[in-house]
PDB file of N, CA and C in Angstrom:
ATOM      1  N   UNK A   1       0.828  -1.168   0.000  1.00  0.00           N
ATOM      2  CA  UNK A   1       0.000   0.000   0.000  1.00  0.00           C
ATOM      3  C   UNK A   1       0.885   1.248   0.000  1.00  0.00           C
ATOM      4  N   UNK A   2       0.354   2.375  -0.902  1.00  0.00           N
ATOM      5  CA  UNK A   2       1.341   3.315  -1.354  1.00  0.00           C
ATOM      6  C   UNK A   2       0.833   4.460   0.232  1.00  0.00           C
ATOM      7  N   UNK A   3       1.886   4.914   0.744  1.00  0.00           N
ATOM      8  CA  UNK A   3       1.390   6.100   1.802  1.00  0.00           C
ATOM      9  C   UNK A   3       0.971   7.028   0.874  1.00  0.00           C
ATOM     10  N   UNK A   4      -0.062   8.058   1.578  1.00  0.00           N
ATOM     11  CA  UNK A   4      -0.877   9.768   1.402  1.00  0.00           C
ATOM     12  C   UNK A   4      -0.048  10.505   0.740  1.00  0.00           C
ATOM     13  N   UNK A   5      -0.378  10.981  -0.307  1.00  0.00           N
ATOM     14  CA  UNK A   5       0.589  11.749  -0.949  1.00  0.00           C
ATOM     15  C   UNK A   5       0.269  12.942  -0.425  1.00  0.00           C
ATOM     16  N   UNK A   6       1.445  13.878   0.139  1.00  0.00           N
ATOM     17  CA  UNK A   6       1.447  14.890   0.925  1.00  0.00           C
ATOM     18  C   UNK A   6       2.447  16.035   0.076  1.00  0.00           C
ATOM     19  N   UNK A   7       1.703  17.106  -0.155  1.00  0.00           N
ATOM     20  CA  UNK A   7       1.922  18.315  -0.859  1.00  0.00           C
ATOM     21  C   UNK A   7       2.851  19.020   0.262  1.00  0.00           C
ATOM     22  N   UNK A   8       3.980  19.610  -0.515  1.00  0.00           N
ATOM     23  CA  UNK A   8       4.764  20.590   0.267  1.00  0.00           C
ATOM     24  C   UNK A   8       3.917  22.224   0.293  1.00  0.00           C
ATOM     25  N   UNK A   9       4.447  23.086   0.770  1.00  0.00           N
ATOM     26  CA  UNK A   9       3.869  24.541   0.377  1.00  0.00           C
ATOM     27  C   UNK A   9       4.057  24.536  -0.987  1.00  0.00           C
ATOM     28  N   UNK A  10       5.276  24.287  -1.424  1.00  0.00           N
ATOM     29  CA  UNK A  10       5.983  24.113  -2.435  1.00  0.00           C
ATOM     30  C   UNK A  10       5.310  23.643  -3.516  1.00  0.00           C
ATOM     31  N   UNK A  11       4.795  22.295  -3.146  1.00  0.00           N
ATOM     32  CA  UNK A  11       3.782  21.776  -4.010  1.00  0.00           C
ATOM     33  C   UNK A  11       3.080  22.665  -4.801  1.00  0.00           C
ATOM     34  N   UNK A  12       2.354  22.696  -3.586  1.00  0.00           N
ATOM     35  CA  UNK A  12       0.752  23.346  -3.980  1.00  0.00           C
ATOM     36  C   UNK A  12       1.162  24.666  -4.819  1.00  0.00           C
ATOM     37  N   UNK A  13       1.526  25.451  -4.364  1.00  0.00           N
ATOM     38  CA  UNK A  13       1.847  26.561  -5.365  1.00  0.00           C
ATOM     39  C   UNK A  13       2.203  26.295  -6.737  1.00  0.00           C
ATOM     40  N   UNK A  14       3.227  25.341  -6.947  1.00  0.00           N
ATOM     41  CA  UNK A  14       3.165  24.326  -8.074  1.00  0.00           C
ATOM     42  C   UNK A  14       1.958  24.119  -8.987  1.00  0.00           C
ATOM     43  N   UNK A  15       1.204  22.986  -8.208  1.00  0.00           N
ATOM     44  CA  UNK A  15       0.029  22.787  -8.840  1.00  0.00           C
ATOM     45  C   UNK A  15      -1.440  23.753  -9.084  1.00  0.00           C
ATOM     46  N   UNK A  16      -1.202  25.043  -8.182  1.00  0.00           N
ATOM     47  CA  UNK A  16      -1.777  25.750  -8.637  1.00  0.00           C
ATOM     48  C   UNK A  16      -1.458  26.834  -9.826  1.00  0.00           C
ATOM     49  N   UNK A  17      -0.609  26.818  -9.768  1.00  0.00           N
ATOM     50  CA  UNK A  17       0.420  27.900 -10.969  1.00  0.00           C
ATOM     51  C   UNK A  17      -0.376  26.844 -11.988  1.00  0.00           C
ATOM     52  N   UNK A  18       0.627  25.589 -12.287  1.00  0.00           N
ATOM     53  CA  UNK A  18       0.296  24.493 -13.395  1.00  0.00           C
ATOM     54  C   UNK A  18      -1.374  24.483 -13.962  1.00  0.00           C
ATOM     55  N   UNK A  19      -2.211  24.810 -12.812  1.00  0.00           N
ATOM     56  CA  UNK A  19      -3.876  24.866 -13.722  1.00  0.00           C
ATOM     57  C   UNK A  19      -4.330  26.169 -13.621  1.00  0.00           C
ATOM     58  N   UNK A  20      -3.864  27.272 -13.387  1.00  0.00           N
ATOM     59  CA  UNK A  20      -3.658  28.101 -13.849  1.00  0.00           C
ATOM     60  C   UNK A  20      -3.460  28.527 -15.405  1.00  0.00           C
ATOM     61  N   UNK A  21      -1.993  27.855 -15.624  1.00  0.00           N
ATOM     62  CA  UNK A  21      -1.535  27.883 -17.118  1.00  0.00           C
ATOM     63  C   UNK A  21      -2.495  27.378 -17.796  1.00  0.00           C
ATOM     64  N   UNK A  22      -2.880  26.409 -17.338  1.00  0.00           N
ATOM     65  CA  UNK A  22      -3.726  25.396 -18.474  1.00  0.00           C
ATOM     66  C   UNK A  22      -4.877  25.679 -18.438  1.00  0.00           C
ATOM     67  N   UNK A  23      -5.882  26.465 -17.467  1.00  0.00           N
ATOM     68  CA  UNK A  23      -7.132  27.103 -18.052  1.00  0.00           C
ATOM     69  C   UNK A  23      -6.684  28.429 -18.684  1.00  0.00           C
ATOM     70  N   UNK A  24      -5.705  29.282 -19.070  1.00  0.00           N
ATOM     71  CA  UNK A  24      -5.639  30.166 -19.821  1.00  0.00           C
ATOM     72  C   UNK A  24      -5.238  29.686 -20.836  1.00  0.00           C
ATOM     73  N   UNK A  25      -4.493  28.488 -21.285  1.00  0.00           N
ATOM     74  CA  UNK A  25      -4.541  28.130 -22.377  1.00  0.00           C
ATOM     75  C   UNK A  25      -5.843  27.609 -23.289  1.00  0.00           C
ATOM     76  N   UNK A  26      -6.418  26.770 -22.547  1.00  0.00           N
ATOM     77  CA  UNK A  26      -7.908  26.616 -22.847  1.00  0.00           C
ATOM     78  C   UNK A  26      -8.664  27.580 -23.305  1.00  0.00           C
ATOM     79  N   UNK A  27      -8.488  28.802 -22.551  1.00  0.00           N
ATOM     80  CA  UNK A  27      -9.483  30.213 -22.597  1.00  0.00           C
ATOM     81  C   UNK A  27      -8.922  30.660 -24.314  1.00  0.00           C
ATOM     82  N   UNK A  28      -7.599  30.641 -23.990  1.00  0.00           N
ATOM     83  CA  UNK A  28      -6.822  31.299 -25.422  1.00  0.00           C
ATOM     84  C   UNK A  28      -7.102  30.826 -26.504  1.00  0.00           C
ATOM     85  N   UNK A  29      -6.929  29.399 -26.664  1.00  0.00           N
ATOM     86  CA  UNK A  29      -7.596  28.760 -27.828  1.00  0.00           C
ATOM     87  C   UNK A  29      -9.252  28.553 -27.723  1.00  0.00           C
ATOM     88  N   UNK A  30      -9.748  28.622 -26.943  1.00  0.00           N
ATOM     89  CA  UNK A  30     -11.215  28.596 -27.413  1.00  0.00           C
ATOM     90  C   UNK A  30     -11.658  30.177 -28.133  1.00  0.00           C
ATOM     91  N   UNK A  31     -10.929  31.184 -27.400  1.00  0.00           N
ATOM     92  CA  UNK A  31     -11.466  32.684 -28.060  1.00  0.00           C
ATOM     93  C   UNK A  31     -10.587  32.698 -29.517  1.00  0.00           C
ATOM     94  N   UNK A  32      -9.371  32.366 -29.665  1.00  0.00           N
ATOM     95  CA  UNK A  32      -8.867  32.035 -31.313  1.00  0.00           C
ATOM     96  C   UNK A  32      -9.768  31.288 -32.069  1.00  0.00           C
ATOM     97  N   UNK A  33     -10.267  30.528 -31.491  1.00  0.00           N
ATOM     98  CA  UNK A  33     -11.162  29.307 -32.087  1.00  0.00           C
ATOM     99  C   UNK A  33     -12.490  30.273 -32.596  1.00  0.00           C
ATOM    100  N   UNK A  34     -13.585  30.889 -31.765  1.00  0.00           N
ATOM    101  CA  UNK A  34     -14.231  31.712 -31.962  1.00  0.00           C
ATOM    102  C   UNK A  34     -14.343  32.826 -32.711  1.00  0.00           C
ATOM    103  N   UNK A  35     -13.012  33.449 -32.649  1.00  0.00           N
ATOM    104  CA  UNK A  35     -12.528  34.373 -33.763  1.00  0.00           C
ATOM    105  C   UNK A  35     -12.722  34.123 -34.932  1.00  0.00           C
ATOM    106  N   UNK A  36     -11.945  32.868 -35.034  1.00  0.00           N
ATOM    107  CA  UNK A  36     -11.279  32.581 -36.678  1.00  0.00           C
ATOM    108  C   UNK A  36     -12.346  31.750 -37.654  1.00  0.00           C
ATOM    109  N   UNK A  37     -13.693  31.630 -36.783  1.00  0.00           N
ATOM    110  CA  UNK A  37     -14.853  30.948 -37.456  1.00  0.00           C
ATOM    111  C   UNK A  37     -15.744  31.574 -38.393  1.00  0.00           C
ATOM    112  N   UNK A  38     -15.746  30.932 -39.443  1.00  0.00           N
ATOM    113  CA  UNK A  38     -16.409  31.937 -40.547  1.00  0.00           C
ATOM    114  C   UNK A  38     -18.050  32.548 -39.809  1.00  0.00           C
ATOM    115  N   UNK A  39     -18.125  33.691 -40.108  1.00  0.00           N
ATOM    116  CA  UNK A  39     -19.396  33.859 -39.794  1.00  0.00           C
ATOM    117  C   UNK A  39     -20.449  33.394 -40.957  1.00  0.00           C
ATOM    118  N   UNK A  40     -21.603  32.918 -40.983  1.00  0.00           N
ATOM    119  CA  UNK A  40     -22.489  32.393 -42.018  1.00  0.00           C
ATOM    120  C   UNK A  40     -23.700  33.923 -41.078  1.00  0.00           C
ATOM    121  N   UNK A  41     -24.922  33.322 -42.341  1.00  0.00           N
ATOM    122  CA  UNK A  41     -25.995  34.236 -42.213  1.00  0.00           C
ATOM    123  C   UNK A  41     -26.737  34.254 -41.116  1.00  0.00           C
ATOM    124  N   UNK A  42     -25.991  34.681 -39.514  1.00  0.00           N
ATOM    125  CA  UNK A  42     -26.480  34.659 -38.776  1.00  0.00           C
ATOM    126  C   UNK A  42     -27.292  35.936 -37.955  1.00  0.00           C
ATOM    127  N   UNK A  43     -27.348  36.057 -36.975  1.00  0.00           N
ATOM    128  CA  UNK A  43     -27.666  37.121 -36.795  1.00  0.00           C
ATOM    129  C   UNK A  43     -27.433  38.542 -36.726  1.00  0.00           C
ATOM    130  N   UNK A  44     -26.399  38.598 -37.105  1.00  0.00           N
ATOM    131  CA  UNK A  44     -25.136  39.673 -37.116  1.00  0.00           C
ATOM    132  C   UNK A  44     -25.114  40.282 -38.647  1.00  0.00           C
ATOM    133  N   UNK A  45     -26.169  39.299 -39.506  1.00  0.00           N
ATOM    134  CA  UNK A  45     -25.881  39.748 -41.019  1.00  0.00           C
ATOM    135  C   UNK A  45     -27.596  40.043 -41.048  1.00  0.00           C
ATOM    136  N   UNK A  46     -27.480  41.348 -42.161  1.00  0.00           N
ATOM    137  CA  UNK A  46     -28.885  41.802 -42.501  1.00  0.00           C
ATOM    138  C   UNK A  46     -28.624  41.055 -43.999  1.00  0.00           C
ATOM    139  N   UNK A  47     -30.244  41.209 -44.886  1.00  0.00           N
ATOM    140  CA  UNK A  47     -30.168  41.277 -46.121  1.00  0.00           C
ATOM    141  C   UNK A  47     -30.924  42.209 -46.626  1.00  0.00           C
ATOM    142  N   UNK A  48     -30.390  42.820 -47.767  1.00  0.00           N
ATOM    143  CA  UNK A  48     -30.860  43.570 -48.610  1.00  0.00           C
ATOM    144  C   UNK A  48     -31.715  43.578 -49.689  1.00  0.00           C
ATOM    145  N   UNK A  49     -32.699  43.842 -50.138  1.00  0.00           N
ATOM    146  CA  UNK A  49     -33.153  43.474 -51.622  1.00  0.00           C
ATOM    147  C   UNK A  49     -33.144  44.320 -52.737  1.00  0.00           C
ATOM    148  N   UNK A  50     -32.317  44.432 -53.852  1.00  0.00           N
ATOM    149  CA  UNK A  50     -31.469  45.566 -54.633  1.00  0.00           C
ATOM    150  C   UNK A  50     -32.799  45.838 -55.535  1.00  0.00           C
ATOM    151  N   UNK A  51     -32.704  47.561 -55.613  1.00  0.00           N
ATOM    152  CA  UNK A  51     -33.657  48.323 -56.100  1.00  0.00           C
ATOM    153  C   UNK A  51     -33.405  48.433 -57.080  1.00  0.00           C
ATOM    154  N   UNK A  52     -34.339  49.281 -58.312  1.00  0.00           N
ATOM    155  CA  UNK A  52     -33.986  49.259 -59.630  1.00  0.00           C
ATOM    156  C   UNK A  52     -33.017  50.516 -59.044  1.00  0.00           C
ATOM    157  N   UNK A  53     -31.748  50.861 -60.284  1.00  0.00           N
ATOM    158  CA  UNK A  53     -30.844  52.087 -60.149  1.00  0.00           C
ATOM    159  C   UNK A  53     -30.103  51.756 -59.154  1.00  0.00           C
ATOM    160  N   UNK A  54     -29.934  51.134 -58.185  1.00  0.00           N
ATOM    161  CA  UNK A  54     -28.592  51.050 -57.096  1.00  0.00           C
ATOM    162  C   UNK A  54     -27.517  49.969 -57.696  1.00  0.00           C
ATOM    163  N   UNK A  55     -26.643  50.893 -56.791  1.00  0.00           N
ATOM    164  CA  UNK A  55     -25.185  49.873 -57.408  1.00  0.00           C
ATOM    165  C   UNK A  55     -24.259  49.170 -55.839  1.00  0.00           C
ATOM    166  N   UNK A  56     -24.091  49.104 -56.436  1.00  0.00           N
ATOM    167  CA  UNK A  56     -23.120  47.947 -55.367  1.00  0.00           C
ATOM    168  C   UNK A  56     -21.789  49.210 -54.671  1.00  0.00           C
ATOM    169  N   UNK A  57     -21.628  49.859 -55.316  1.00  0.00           N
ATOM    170  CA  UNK A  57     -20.808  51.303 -55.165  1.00  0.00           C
ATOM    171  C   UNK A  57     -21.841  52.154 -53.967  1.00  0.00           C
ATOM    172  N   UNK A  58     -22.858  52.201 -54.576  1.00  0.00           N
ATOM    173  CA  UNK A  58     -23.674  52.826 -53.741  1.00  0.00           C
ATOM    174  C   UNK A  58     -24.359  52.629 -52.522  1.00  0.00           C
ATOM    175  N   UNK A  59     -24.353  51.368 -52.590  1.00  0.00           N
ATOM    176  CA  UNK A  59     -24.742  50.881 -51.240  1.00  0.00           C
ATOM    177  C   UNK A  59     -23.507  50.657 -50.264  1.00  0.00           C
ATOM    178  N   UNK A  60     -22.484  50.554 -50.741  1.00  0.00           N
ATOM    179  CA  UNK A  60     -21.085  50.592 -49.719  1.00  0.00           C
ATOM    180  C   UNK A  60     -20.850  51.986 -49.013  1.00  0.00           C
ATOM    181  N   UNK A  61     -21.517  53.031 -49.909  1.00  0.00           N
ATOM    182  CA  UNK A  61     -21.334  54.232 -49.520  1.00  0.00           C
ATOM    183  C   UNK A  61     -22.194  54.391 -48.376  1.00  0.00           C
ATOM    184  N   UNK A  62     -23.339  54.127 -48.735  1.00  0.00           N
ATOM    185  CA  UNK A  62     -23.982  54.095 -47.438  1.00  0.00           C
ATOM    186  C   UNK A  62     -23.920  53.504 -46.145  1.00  0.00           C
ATOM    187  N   UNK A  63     -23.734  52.023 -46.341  1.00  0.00           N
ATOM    188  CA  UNK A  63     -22.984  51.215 -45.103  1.00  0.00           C
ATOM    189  C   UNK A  63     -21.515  52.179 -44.206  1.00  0.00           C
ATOM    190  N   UNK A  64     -20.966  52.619 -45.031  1.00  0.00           N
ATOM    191  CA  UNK A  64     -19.990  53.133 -44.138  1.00  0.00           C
ATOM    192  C   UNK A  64     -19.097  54.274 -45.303  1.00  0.00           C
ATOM    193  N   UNK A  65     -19.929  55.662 -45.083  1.00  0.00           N
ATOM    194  CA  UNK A  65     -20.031  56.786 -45.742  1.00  0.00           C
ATOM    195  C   UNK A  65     -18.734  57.356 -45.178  1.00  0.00           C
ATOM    196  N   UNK A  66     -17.602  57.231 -43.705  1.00  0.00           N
ATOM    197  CA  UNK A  66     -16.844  57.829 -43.709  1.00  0.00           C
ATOM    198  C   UNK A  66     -15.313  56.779 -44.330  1.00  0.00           C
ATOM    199  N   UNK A  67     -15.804  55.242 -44.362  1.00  0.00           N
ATOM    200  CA  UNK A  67     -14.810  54.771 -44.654  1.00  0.00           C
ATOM    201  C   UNK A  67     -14.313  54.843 -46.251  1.00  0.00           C
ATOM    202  N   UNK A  68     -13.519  53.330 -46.372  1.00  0.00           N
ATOM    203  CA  UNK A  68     -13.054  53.446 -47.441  1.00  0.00           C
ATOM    204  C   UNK A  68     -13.956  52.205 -48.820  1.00  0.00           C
ATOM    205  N   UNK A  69     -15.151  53.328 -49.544  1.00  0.00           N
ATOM    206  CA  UNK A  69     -15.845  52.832 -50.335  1.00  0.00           C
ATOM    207  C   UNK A  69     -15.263  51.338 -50.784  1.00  0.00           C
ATOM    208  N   UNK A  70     -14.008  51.420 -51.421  1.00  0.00           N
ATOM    209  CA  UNK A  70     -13.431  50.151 -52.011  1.00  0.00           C
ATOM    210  C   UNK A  70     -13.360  48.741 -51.335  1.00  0.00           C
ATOM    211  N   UNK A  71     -12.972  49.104 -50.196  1.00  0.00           N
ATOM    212  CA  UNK A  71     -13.259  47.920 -49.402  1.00  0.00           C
ATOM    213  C   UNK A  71     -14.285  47.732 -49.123  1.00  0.00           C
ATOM    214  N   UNK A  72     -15.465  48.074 -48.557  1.00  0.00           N
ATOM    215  CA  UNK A  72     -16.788  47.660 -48.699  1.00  0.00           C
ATOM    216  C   UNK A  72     -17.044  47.118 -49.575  1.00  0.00           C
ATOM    217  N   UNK A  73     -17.061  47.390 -50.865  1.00  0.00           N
ATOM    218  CA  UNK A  73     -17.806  46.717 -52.504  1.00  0.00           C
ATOM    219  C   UNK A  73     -16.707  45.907 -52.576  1.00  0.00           C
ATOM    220  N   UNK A  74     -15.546  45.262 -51.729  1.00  0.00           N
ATOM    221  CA  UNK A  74     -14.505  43.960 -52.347  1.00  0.00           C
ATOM    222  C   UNK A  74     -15.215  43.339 -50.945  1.00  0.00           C
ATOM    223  N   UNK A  75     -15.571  43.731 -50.066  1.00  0.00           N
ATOM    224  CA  UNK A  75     -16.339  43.157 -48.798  1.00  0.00           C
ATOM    225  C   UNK A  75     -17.404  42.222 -49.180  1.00  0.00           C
ATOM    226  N   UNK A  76     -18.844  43.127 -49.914  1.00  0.00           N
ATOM    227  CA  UNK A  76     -20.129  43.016 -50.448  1.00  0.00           C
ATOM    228  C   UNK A  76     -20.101  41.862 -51.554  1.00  0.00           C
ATOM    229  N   UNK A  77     -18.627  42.380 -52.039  1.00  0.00           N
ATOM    230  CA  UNK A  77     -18.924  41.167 -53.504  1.00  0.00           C
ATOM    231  C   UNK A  77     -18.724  39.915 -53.166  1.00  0.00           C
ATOM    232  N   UNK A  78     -17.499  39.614 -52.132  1.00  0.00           N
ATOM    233  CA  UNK A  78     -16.871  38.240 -51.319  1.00  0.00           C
ATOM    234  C   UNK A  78     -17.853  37.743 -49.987  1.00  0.00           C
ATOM    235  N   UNK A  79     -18.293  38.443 -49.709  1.00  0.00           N
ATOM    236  CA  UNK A  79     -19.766  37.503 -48.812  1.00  0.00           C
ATOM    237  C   UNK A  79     -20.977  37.230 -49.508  1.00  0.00           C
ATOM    238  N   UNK A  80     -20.984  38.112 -51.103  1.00  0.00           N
ATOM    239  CA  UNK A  80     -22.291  37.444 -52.032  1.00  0.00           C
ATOM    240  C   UNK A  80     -21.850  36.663 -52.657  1.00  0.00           C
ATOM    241  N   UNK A  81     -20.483  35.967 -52.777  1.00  0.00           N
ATOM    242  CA  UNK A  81     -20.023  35.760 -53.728  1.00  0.00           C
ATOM    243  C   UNK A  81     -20.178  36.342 -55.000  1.00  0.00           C
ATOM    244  N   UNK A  82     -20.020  37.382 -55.481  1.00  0.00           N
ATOM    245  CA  UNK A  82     -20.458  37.629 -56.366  1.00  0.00           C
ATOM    246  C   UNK A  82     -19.600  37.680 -58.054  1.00  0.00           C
ATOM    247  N   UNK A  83     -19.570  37.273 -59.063  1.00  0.00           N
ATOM    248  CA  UNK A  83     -18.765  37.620 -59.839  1.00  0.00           C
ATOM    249  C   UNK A  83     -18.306  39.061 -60.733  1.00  0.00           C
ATOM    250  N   UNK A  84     -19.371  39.601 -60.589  1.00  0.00           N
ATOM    251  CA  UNK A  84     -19.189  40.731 -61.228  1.00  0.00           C
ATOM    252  C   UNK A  84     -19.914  41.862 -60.249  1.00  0.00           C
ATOM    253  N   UNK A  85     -20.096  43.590 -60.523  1.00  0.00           N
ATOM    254  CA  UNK A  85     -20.539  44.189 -59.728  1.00  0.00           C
ATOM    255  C   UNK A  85     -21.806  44.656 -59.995  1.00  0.00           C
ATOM    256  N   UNK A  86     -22.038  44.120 -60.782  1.00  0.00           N
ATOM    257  CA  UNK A  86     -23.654  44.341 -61.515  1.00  0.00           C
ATOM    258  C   UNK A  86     -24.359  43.749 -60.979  1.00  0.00           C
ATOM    259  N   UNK A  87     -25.372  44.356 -60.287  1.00  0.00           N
ATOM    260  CA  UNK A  87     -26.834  43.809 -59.571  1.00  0.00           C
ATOM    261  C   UNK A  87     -27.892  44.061 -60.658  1.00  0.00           C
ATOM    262  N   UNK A  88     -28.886  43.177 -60.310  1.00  0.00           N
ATOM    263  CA  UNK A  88     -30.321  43.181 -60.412  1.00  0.00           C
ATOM    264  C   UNK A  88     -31.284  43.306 -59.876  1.00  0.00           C
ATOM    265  N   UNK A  89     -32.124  43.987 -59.749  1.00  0.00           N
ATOM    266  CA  UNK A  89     -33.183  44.581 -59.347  1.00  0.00           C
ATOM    267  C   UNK A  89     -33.946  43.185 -58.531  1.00  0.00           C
ATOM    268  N   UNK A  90     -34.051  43.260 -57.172  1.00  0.00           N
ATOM    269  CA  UNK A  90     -34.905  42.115 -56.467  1.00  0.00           C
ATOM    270  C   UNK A  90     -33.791  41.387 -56.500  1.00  0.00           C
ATOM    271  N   UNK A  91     -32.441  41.033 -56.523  1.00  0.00           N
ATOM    272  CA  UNK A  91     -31.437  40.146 -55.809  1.00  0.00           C
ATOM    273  C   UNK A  91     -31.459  40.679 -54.659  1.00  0.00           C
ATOM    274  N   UNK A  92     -31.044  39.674 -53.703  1.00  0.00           N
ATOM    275  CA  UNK A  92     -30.770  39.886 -52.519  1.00  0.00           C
ATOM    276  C   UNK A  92     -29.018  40.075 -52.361  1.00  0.00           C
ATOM    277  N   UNK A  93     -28.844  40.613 -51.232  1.00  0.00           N
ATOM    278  CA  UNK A  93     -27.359  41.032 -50.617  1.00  0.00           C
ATOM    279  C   UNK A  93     -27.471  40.690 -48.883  1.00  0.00           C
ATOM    280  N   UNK A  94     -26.511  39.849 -49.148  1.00  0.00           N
ATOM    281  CA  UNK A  94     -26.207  39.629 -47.307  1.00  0.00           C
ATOM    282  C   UNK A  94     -25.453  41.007 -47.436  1.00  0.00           C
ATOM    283  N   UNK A  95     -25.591  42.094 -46.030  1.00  0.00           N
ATOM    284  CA  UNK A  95     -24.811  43.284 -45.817  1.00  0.00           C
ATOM    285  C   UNK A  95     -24.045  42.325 -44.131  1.00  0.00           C
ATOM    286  N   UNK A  96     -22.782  43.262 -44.388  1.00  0.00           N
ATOM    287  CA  UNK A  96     -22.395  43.171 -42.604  1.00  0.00           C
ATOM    288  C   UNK A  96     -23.171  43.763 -42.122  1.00  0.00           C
TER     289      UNK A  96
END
């Protein structure tokens, strides 16, 4: 029969440091994990339904009128997938 395994001060500080580390590692990769997950059409995404006369230019402007237009409409086109920048009247648009 093995005797009580008996922790020094030493120990314990040890083993508390040690799960310490290892629930912040846990924490770290679960919020990387969370991060790096594609978002799909959840609640965080509106949709749009394109009017006659609007452009894909134009609606970036509006989404975010002080930023930088270009990135929005390379934004708009890569979450519609879209191939070209030409809409049609009654397509829909996932917006951020």
């Amino acid at each position: 029969m093995l005797p009580p395994l008996r922790l020094t001060r030493r120990g314990r500080l040890v083993l508390i440091v040690l799960v310490a580390v290892v629930f912040c590692l846990i924490l770290s990769v679960a919020r990387v994990t969370s991060l790096a997950a594609p978002r799909g059409a959840g609640a965080s995404s509106r949709v749009h339904v394109v009017q006659p006369g609007e452009t894909l230019w134009g609606i970036a402007r509006v989404l975010a009128p002080e930023g930088d237009t270009r990135v929005i409409v390379a934004r708009l086109a890569g979450m519609n997938q879209l191939a070209t920048i030409d809409l049609v009247p009654g397509q829909t648009l996932r917006l951020p």
